[in-house]
C-alpha atoms as a PDB file:
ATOM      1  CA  UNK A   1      20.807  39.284  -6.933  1.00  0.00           C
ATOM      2  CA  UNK A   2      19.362  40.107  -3.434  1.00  0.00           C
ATOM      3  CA  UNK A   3      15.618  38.718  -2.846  1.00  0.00           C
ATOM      4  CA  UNK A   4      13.229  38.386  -5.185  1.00  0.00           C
ATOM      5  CA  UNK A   5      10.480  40.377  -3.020  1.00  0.00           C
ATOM      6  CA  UNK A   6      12.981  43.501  -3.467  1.00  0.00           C
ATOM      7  CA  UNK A   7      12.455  43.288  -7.406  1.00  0.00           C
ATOM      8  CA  UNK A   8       9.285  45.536  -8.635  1.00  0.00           C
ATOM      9  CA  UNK A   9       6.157  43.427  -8.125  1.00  0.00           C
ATOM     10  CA  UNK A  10       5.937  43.266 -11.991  1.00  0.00           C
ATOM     11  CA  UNK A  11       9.358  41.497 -12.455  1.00  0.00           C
ATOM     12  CA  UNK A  12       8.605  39.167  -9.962  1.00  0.00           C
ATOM     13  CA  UNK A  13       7.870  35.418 -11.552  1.00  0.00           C
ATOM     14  CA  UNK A  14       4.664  34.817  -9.763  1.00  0.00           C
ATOM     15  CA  UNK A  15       3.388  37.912 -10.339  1.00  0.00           C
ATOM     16  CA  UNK A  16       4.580  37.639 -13.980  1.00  0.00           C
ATOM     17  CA  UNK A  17       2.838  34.382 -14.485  1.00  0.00           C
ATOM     18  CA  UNK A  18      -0.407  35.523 -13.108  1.00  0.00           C
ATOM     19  CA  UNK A  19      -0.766  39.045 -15.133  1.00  0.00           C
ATOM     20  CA  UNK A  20       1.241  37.779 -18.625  1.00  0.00           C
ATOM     21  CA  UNK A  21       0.432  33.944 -18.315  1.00  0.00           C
ATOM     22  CA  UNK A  22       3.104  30.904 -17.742  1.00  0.00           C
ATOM     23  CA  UNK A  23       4.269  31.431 -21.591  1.00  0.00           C
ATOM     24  CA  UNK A  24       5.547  34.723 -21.598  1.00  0.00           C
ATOM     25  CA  UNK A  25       8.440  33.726 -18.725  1.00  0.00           C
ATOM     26  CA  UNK A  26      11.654  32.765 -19.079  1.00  0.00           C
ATOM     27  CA  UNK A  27      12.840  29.487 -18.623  1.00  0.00           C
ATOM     28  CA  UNK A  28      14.807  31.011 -15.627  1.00  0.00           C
ATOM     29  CA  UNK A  29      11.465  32.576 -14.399  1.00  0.00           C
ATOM     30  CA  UNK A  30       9.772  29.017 -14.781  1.00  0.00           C
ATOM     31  CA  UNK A  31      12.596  27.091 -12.661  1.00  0.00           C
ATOM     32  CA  UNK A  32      12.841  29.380  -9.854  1.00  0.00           C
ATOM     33  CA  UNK A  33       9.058  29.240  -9.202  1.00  0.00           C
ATOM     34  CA  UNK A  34       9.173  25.279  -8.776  1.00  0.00           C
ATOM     35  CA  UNK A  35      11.718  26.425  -6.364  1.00  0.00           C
ATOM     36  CA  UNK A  36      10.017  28.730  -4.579  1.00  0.00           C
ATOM     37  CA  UNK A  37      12.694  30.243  -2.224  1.00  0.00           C
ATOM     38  CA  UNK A  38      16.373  31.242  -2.539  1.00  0.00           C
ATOM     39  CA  UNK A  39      18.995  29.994  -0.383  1.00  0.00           C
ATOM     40  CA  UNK A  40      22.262  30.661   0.914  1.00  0.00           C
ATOM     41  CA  UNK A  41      22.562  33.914   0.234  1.00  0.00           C
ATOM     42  CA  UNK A  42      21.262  33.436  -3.134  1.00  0.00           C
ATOM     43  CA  UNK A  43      17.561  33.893  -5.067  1.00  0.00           C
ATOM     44  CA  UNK A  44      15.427  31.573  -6.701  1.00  0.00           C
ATOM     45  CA  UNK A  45      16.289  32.999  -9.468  1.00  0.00           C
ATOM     46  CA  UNK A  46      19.660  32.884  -8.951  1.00  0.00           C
ATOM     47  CA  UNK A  47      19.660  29.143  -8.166  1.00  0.00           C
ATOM     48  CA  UNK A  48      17.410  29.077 -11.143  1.00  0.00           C
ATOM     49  CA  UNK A  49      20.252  30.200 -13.754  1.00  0.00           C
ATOM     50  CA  UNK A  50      23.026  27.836 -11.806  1.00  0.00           C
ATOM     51  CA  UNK A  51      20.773  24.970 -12.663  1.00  0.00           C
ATOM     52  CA  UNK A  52      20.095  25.947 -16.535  1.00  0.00           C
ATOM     53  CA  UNK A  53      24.277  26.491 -17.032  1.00  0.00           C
ATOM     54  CA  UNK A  54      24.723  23.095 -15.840  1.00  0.00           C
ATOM     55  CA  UNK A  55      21.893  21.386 -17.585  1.00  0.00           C
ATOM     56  CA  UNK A  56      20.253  22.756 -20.465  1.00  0.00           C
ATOM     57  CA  UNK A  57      16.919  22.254 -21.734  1.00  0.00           C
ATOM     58  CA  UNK A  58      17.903  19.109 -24.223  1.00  0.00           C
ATOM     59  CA  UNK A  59      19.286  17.334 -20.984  1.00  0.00           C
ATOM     60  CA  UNK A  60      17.320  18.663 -18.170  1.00  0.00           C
ATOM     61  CA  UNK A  61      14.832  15.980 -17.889  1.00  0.00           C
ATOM     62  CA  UNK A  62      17.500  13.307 -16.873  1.00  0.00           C
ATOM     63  CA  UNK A  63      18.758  14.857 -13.912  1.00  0.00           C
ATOM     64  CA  UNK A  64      19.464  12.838 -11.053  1.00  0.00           C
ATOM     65  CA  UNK A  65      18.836  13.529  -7.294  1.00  0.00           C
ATOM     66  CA  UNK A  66      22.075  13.883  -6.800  1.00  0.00           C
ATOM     67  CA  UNK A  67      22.915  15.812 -10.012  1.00  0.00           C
ATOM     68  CA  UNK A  68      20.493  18.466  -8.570  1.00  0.00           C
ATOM     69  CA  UNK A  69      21.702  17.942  -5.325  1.00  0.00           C
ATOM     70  CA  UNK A  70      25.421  19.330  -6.099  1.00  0.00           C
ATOM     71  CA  UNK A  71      23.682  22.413  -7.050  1.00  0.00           C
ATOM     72  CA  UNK A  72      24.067  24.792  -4.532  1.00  0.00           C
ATOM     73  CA  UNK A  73      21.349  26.535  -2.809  1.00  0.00           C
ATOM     74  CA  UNK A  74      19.083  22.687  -3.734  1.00  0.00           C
ATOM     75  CA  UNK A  75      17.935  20.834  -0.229  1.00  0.00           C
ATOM     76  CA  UNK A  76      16.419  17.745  -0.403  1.00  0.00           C
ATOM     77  CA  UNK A  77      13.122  18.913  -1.052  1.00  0.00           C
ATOM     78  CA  UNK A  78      13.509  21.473  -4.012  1.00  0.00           C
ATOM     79  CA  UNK A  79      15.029  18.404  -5.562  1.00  0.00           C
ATOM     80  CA  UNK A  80      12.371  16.562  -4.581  1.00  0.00           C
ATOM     81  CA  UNK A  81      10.121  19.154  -6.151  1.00  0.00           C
ATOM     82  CA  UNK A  82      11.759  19.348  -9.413  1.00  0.00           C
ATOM     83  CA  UNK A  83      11.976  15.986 -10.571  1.00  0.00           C
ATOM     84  CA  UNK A  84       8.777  15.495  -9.966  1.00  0.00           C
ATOM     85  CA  UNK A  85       8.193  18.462 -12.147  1.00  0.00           C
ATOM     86  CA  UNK A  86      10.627  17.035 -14.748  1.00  0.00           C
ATOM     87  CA  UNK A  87       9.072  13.187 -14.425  1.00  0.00           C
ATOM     88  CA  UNK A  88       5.678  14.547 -15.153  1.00  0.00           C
ATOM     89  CA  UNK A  89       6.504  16.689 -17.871  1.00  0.00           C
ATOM     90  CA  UNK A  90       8.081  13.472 -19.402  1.00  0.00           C
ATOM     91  CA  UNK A  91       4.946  11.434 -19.194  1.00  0.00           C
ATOM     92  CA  UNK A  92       2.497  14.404 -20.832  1.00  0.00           C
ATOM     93  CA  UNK A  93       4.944  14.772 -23.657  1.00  0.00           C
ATOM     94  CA  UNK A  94       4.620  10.901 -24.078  1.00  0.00           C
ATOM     95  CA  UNK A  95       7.839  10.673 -24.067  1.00  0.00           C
ATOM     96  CA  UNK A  96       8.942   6.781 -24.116  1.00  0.00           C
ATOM     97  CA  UNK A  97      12.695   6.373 -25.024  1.00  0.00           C
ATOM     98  CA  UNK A  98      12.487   2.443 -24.820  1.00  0.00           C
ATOM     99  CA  UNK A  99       9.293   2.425 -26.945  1.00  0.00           C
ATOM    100  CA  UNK A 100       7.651   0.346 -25.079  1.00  0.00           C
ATOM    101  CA  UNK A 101       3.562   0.435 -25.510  1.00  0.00           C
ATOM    102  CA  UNK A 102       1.930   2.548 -22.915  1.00  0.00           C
ATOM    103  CA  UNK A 103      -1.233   0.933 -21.245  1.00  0.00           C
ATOM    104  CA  UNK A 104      -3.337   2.800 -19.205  1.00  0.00           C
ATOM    105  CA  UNK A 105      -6.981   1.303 -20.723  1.00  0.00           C
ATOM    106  CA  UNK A 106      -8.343  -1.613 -20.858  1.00  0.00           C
ATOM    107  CA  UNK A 107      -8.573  -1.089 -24.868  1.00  0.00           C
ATOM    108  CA  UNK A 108      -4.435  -0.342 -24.478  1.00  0.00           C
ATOM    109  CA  UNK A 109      -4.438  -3.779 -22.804  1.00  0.00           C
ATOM    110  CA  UNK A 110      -6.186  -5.877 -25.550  1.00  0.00           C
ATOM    111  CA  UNK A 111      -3.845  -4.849 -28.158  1.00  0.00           C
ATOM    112  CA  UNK A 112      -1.682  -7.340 -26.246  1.00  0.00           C
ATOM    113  CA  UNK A 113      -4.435 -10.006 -25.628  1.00  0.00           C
ATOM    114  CA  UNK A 114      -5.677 -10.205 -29.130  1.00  0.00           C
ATOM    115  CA  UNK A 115      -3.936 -13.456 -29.672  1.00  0.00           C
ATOM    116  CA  UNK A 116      -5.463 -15.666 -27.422  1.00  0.00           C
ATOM    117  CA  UNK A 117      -8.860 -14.455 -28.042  1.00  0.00           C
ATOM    118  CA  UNK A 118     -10.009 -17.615 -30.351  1.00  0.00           C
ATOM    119  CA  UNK A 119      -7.845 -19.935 -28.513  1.00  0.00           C
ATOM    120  CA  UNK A 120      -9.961 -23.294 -27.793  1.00  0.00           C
ATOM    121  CA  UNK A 121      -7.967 -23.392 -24.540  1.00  0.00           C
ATOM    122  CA  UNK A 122      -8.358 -21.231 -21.539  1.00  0.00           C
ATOM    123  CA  UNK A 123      -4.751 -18.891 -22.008  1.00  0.00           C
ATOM    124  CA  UNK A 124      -4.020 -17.150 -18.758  1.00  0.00           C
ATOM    125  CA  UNK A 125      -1.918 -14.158 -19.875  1.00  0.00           C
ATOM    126  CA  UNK A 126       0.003 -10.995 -17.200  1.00  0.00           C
ATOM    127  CA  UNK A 127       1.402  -8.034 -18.588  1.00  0.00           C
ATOM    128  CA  UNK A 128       3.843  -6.176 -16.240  1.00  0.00           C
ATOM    129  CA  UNK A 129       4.258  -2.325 -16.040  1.00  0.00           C
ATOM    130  CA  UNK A 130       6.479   0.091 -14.516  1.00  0.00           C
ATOM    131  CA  UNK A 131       5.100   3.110 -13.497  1.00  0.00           C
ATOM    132  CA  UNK A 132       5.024   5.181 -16.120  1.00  0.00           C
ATOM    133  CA  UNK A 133       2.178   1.882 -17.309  1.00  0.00           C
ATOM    134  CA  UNK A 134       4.963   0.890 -20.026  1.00  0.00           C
ATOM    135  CA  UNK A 135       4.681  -2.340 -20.749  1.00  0.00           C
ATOM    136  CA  UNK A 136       7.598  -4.467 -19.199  1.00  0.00           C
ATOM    137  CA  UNK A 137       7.075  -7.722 -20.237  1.00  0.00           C
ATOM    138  CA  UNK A 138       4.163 -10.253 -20.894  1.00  0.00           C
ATOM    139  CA  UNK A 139       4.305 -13.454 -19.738  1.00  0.00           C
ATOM    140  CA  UNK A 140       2.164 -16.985 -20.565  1.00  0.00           C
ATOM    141  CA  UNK A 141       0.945 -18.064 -16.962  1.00  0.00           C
ATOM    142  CA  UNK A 142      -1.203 -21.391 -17.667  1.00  0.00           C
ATOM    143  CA  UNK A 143      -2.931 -22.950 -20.496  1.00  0.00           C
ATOM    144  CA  UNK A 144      -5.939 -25.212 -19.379  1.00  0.00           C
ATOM    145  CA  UNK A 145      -8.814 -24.075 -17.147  1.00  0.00           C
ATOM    146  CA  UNK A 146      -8.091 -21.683 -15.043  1.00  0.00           C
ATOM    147  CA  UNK A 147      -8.165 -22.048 -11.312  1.00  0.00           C
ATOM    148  CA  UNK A 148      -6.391 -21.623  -8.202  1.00  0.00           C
ATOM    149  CA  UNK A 149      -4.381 -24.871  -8.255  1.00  0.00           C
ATOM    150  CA  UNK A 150      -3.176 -23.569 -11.717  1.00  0.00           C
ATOM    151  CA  UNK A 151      -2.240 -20.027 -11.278  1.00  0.00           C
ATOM    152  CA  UNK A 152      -0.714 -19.926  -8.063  1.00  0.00           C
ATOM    153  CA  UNK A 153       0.358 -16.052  -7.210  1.00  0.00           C
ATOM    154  CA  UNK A 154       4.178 -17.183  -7.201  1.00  0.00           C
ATOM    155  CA  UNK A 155       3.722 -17.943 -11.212  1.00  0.00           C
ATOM    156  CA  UNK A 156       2.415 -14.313 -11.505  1.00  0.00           C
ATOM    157  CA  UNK A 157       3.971 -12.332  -9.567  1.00  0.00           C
ATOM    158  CA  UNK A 158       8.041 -14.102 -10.043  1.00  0.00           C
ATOM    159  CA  UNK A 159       7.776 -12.421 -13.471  1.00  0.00           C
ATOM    160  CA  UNK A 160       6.992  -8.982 -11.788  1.00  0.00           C
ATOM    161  CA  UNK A 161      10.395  -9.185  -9.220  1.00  0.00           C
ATOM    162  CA  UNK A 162      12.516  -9.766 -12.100  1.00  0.00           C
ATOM    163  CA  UNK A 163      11.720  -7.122 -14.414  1.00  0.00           C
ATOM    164  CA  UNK A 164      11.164  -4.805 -11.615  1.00  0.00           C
ATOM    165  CA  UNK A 165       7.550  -3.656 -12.347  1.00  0.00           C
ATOM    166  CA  UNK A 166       4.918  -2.046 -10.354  1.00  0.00           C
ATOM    167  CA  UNK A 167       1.930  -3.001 -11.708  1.00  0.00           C
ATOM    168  CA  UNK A 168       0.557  -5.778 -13.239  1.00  0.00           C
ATOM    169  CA  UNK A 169      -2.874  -6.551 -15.648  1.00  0.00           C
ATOM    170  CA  UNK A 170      -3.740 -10.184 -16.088  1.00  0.00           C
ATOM    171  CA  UNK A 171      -6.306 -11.842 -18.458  1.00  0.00           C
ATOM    172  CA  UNK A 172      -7.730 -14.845 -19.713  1.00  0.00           C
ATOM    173  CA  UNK A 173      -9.829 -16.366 -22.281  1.00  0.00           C
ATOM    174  CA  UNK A 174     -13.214 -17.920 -22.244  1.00  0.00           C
ATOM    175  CA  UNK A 175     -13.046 -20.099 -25.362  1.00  0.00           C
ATOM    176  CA  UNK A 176     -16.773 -20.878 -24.919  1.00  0.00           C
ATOM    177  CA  UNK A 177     -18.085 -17.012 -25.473  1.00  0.00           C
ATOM    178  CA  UNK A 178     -18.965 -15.948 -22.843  1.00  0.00           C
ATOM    179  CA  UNK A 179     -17.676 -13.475 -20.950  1.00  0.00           C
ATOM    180  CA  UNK A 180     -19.231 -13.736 -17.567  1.00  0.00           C
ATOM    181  CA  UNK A 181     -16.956 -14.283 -14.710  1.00  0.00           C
ATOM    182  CA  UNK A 182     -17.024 -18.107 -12.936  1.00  0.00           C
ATOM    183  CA  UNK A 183     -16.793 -18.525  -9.662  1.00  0.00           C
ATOM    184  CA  UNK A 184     -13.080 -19.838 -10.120  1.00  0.00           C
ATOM    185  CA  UNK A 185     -12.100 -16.842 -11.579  1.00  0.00           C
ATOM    186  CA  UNK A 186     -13.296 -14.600  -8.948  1.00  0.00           C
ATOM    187  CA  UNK A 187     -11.249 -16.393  -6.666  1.00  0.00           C
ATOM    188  CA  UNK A 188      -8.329 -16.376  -8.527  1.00  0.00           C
ATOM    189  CA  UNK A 189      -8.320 -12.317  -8.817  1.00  0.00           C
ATOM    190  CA  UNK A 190      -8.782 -12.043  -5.004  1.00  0.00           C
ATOM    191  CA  UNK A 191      -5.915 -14.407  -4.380  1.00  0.00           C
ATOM    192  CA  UNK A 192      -3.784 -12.804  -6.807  1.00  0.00           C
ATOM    193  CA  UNK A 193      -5.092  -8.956  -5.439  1.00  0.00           C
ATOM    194  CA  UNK A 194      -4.180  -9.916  -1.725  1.00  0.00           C
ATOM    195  CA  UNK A 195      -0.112 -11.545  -3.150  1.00  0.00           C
ATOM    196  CA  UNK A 196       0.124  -8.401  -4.567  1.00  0.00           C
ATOM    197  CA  UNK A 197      -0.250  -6.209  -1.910  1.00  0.00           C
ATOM    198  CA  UNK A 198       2.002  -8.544   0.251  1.00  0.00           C
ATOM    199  CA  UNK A 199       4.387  -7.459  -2.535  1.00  0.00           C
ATOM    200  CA  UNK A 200       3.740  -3.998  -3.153  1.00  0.00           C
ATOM    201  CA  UNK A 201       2.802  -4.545  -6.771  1.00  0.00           C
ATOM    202  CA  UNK A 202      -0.712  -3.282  -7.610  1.00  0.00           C
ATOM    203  CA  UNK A 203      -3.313  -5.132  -9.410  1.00  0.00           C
ATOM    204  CA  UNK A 204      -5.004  -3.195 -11.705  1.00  0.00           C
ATOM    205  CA  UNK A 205      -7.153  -5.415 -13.609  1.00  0.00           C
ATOM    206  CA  UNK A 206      -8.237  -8.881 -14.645  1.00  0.00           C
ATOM    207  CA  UNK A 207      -9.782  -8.886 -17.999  1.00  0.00           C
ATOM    208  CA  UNK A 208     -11.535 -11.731 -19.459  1.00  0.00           C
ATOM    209  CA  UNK A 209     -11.670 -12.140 -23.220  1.00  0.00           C
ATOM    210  CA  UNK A 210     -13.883 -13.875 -26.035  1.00  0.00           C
ATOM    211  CA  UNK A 211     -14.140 -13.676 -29.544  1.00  0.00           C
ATOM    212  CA  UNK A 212     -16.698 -11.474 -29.449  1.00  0.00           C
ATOM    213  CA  UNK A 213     -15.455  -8.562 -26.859  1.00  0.00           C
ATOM    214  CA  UNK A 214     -14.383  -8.895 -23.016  1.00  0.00           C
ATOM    215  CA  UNK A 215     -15.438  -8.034 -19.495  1.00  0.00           C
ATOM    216  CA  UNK A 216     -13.285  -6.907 -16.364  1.00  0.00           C
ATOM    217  CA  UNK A 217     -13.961  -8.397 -13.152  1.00  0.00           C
ATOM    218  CA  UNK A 218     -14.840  -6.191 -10.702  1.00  0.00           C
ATOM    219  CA  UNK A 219     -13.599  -5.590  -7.162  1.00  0.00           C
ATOM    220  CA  UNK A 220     -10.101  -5.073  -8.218  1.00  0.00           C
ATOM    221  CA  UNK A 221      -9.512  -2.121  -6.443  1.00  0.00           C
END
Protein backbone atom coordinates (compact mmCIF):
# COMPACT_ATOMS: atom_id res chain seq x y z
CA UNK A 1 0.00 0.00 0.00
CA UNK A 2 1.37 3.47 -1.05
CA UNK A 3 0.56 6.41 1.59
CA UNK A 4 -2.16 6.64 3.55
CA UNK A 5 -2.97 10.42 2.42
CA UNK A 6 -3.53 8.78 -1.22
CA UNK A 7 -6.50 6.61 0.28
CA UNK A 8 -10.07 8.56 0.05
CA UNK A 9 -10.27 10.88 3.06
CA UNK A 10 -13.07 8.53 4.37
CA UNK A 11 -10.81 5.38 4.55
CA UNK A 12 -8.29 7.15 6.18
CA UNK A 13 -7.99 6.06 10.16
CA UNK A 14 -8.04 9.50 11.56
CA UNK A 15 -10.59 10.60 9.61
CA UNK A 16 -12.46 7.32 10.34
CA UNK A 17 -12.13 7.76 14.02
CA UNK A 18 -13.34 11.26 14.06
CA UNK A 19 -16.67 10.81 11.74
CA UNK A 20 -17.53 6.86 12.94
CA UNK A 21 -15.87 7.02 16.49
CA UNK A 22 -12.64 4.88 17.80
CA UNK A 23 -15.05 1.63 17.91
CA UNK A 24 -16.00 1.22 14.53
CA UNK A 25 -12.00 0.73 13.35
CA UNK A 26 -10.16 -2.06 12.90
CA UNK A 27 -7.65 -3.20 15.08
CA UNK A 28 -5.25 -2.49 12.09
CA UNK A 29 -6.82 1.06 11.85
CA UNK A 30 -6.24 1.49 15.74
CA UNK A 31 -2.36 0.42 15.59
CA UNK A 32 -1.34 2.42 12.74
CA UNK A 33 -2.72 5.65 14.31
CA UNK A 34 -0.44 5.18 17.55
CA UNK A 35 2.01 5.01 14.80
CA UNK A 36 1.31 7.82 13.06
CA UNK A 37 3.62 7.58 9.96
CA UNK A 38 4.78 4.80 7.60
CA UNK A 39 8.25 4.02 6.95
CA UNK A 40 10.51 2.52 4.62
CA UNK A 41 8.60 2.40 1.88
CA UNK A 42 5.77 1.13 3.78
CA UNK A 43 2.29 2.73 5.51
CA UNK A 44 1.17 2.88 8.88
CA UNK A 45 -1.06 0.70 8.05
CA UNK A 46 1.07 -1.51 6.55
CA UNK A 47 3.44 -1.63 9.55
CA UNK A 48 0.20 -1.87 11.40
CA UNK A 49 -0.76 -5.49 9.93
CA UNK A 50 3.17 -6.70 10.23
CA UNK A 51 2.80 -6.05 13.90
CA UNK A 52 -0.78 -7.87 14.43
CA UNK A 53 0.72 -11.22 12.30
CA UNK A 54 3.44 -11.35 14.70
CA UNK A 55 1.59 -10.65 17.86
CA UNK A 56 -1.96 -11.04 18.19
CA UNK A 57 -4.31 -9.45 20.40
CA UNK A 58 -4.07 -12.31 23.37
CA UNK A 59 -0.20 -11.56 23.41
CA UNK A 60 0.17 -8.06 22.33
CA UNK A 61 0.41 -6.47 25.63
CA UNK A 62 3.77 -8.25 26.50
CA UNK A 63 5.78 -7.03 23.81
CA UNK A 64 9.15 -6.06 24.45
CA UNK A 65 11.18 -3.05 23.08
CA UNK A 66 13.01 -5.10 21.25
CA UNK A 67 10.21 -7.47 20.12
CA UNK A 68 8.73 -4.29 18.48
CA UNK A 69 11.91 -3.19 17.52
CA UNK A 70 12.57 -6.24 14.94
CA UNK A 71 9.52 -5.04 13.30
CA UNK A 72 10.37 -3.31 10.39
CA UNK A 73 9.38 0.12 9.59
CA UNK A 74 9.43 0.58 14.12
CA UNK A 75 12.24 3.38 15.24
CA UNK A 76 12.85 3.89 18.59
CA UNK A 77 10.15 6.13 19.19
CA UNK A 78 6.99 4.36 17.64
CA UNK A 79 8.14 1.72 20.05
CA UNK A 80 8.38 4.03 22.51
CA UNK A 81 4.87 5.13 21.68
CA UNK A 82 3.28 1.84 21.71
CA UNK A 83 4.18 0.38 24.83
CA UNK A 84 3.23 3.07 26.46
CA UNK A 85 -0.06 2.60 24.76
CA UNK A 86 0.01 -1.13 25.66
CA UNK A 87 1.31 -0.40 29.55
CA UNK A 88 -1.59 1.90 30.04
CA UNK A 89 -4.14 -0.11 28.59
CA UNK A 90 -2.88 -2.81 31.10
CA UNK A 91 -3.34 -0.67 34.15
CA UNK A 92 -7.18 0.60 33.10
CA UNK A 93 -8.14 -2.99 32.51
CA UNK A 94 -6.73 -3.66 36.10
CA UNK A 95 -4.99 -6.10 34.90
CA UNK A 96 -2.58 -7.60 37.79
CA UNK A 97 -1.13 -11.06 36.78
CA UNK A 98 0.81 -11.43 40.19
CA UNK A 99 -2.32 -10.41 42.17
CA UNK A 100 -0.81 -8.33 44.14
CA UNK A 101 -3.24 -5.54 45.94
CA UNK A 102 -3.23 -2.29 44.11
CA UNK A 103 -2.86 0.87 46.39
CA UNK A 104 -3.37 4.07 45.13
CA UNK A 105 -5.58 5.57 48.40
CA UNK A 106 -4.96 6.01 51.53
CA UNK A 107 -8.19 3.69 52.29
CA UNK A 108 -6.17 0.98 49.76
CA UNK A 109 -3.32 1.48 52.25
CA UNK A 110 -5.15 0.67 55.57
CA UNK A 111 -6.33 -2.58 54.40
CA UNK A 112 -2.66 -3.39 55.08
CA UNK A 113 -2.33 -1.37 58.39
CA UNK A 114 -5.36 -2.73 60.06
CA UNK A 115 -3.30 -4.92 62.25
CA UNK A 116 -1.40 -2.70 64.19
CA UNK A 117 -4.14 -0.36 64.78
CA UNK A 118 -4.85 -1.51 68.63
CA UNK A 119 -1.32 -2.34 69.18
CA UNK A 120 -0.25 -0.85 72.78
CA UNK A 121 3.13 -0.27 71.11
CA UNK A 122 4.03 2.32 68.59
CA UNK A 123 4.39 -0.29 65.16
CA UNK A 124 6.24 1.54 62.45
CA UNK A 125 5.06 -0.25 59.28
CA UNK A 126 6.42 0.56 55.00
CA UNK A 127 4.70 -0.88 52.23
CA UNK A 128 6.72 -0.89 48.94
CA UNK A 129 5.21 -0.43 45.40
CA UNK A 130 6.26 -0.70 41.94
CA UNK A 131 4.83 1.49 39.66
CA UNK A 132 1.92 0.20 38.64
CA UNK A 133 1.22 1.01 43.02
CA UNK A 134 1.17 -2.98 43.43
CA UNK A 135 2.07 -3.77 46.53
CA UNK A 136 5.68 -5.31 46.68
CA UNK A 137 6.25 -6.13 49.99
CA UNK A 138 5.53 -4.80 53.59
CA UNK A 139 7.97 -4.70 55.96
CA UNK A 140 8.00 -4.22 60.15
CA UNK A 141 10.48 -1.17 60.60
CA UNK A 142 10.49 -0.57 64.58
CA UNK A 143 8.35 -1.36 67.45
CA UNK A 144 8.72 1.23 70.37
CA UNK A 145 8.31 5.01 70.02
CA UNK A 146 9.02 6.22 67.07
CA UNK A 147 11.82 8.61 66.38
CA UNK A 148 14.74 9.36 64.39
CA UNK A 149 17.29 7.28 66.33
CA UNK A 150 14.80 4.37 65.66
CA UNK A 151 13.87 4.54 62.09
CA UNK A 152 16.89 5.48 60.46
CA UNK A 153 16.17 5.88 56.43
CA UNK A 154 18.66 2.84 55.76
CA UNK A 155 15.93 0.47 57.72
CA UNK A 156 13.31 1.87 55.24
CA UNK A 157 14.52 2.28 52.33
CA UNK A 158 17.10 -1.36 52.23
CA UNK A 159 13.71 -3.09 51.85
CA UNK A 160 12.85 -0.85 48.77
CA UNK A 161 16.51 -1.77 46.77
CA UNK A 162 15.80 -5.31 47.15
CA UNK A 163 12.47 -5.76 45.86
CA UNK A 164 13.07 -3.16 43.34
CA UNK A 165 10.16 -0.73 44.10
CA UNK A 166 9.47 2.78 43.30
CA UNK A 167 7.45 3.99 45.78
CA UNK A 168 7.01 3.57 49.18
CA UNK A 169 3.92 4.45 51.99
CA UNK A 170 4.92 4.21 55.60
CA UNK A 171 2.73 4.33 58.78
CA UNK A 172 2.57 4.08 62.33
CA UNK A 173 0.40 3.75 65.24
CA UNK A 174 -0.54 6.04 68.02
CA UNK A 175 -1.62 3.55 70.69
CA UNK A 176 -2.82 6.49 72.84
CA UNK A 177 -5.75 7.76 70.23
CA UNK A 178 -4.83 10.29 68.97
CA UNK A 179 -4.02 10.95 65.76
CA UNK A 180 -2.26 14.25 65.72
CA UNK A 181 1.19 14.29 64.42
CA UNK A 182 4.27 14.85 67.25
CA UNK A 183 6.93 16.71 66.60
CA UNK A 184 9.12 13.42 66.26
CA UNK A 185 7.12 12.25 63.67
CA UNK A 186 7.31 15.21 61.53
CA UNK A 187 10.85 14.85 61.56
CA UNK A 188 10.99 11.47 60.80
CA UNK A 189 8.83 11.95 57.39
CA UNK A 190 11.18 14.80 56.30
CA UNK A 191 14.22 12.66 56.93
CA UNK A 192 12.79 9.77 55.30
CA UNK A 193 11.25 12.27 52.18
CA UNK A 194 14.83 13.82 51.59
CA UNK A 195 16.66 9.59 51.63
CA UNK A 196 14.25 9.03 49.22
CA UNK A 197 14.90 11.38 46.76
CA UNK A 198 18.71 10.70 47.21
CA UNK A 199 17.40 7.31 46.02
CA UNK A 200 14.96 7.97 43.49
CA UNK A 201 12.17 6.25 45.37
CA UNK A 202 9.18 8.55 46.02
CA UNK A 203 7.47 9.03 49.23
CA UNK A 204 4.04 9.14 48.92
CA UNK A 205 2.66 9.15 52.28
CA UNK A 206 3.05 8.72 56.01
CA UNK A 207 -0.13 7.71 57.61
CA UNK A 208 -0.69 7.61 61.21
CA UNK A 209 -3.24 5.23 62.66
CA UNK A 210 -5.54 4.78 65.88
CA UNK A 211 -8.27 2.75 66.79
CA UNK A 212 -10.56 5.09 65.97
CA UNK A 213 -9.49 6.31 62.22
CA UNK A 214 -6.04 7.93 60.98
CA UNK A 215 -4.47 11.12 59.72
CA UNK A 216 -1.69 11.71 56.96
CA UNK A 217 0.98 14.04 57.65
CA UNK A 218 1.22 16.64 55.45
CA UNK A 219 4.08 18.09 53.42
CA UNK A 220 4.85 14.88 51.77
CA UNK A 221 4.99 16.07 48.48
Amino acid sequence: MGSILGLPAHERPREKLHTKGAENLSDRELVAILLRTGRSGKSALDIAADILGKYPKKSILDVTFEDLRKVSGIDSSKACTLLAAFEFTKRALGEVKSGRPIIETTEQALAQLHDIREHKKEHFVALYLNARNELLHREEISVGTVNASIVHPRDVFAPALEHNATAIIVAHNHPSGSSESSSEDREVTRRLKEAGRLLGITMLKHVIVTAQGYAEIEGIR
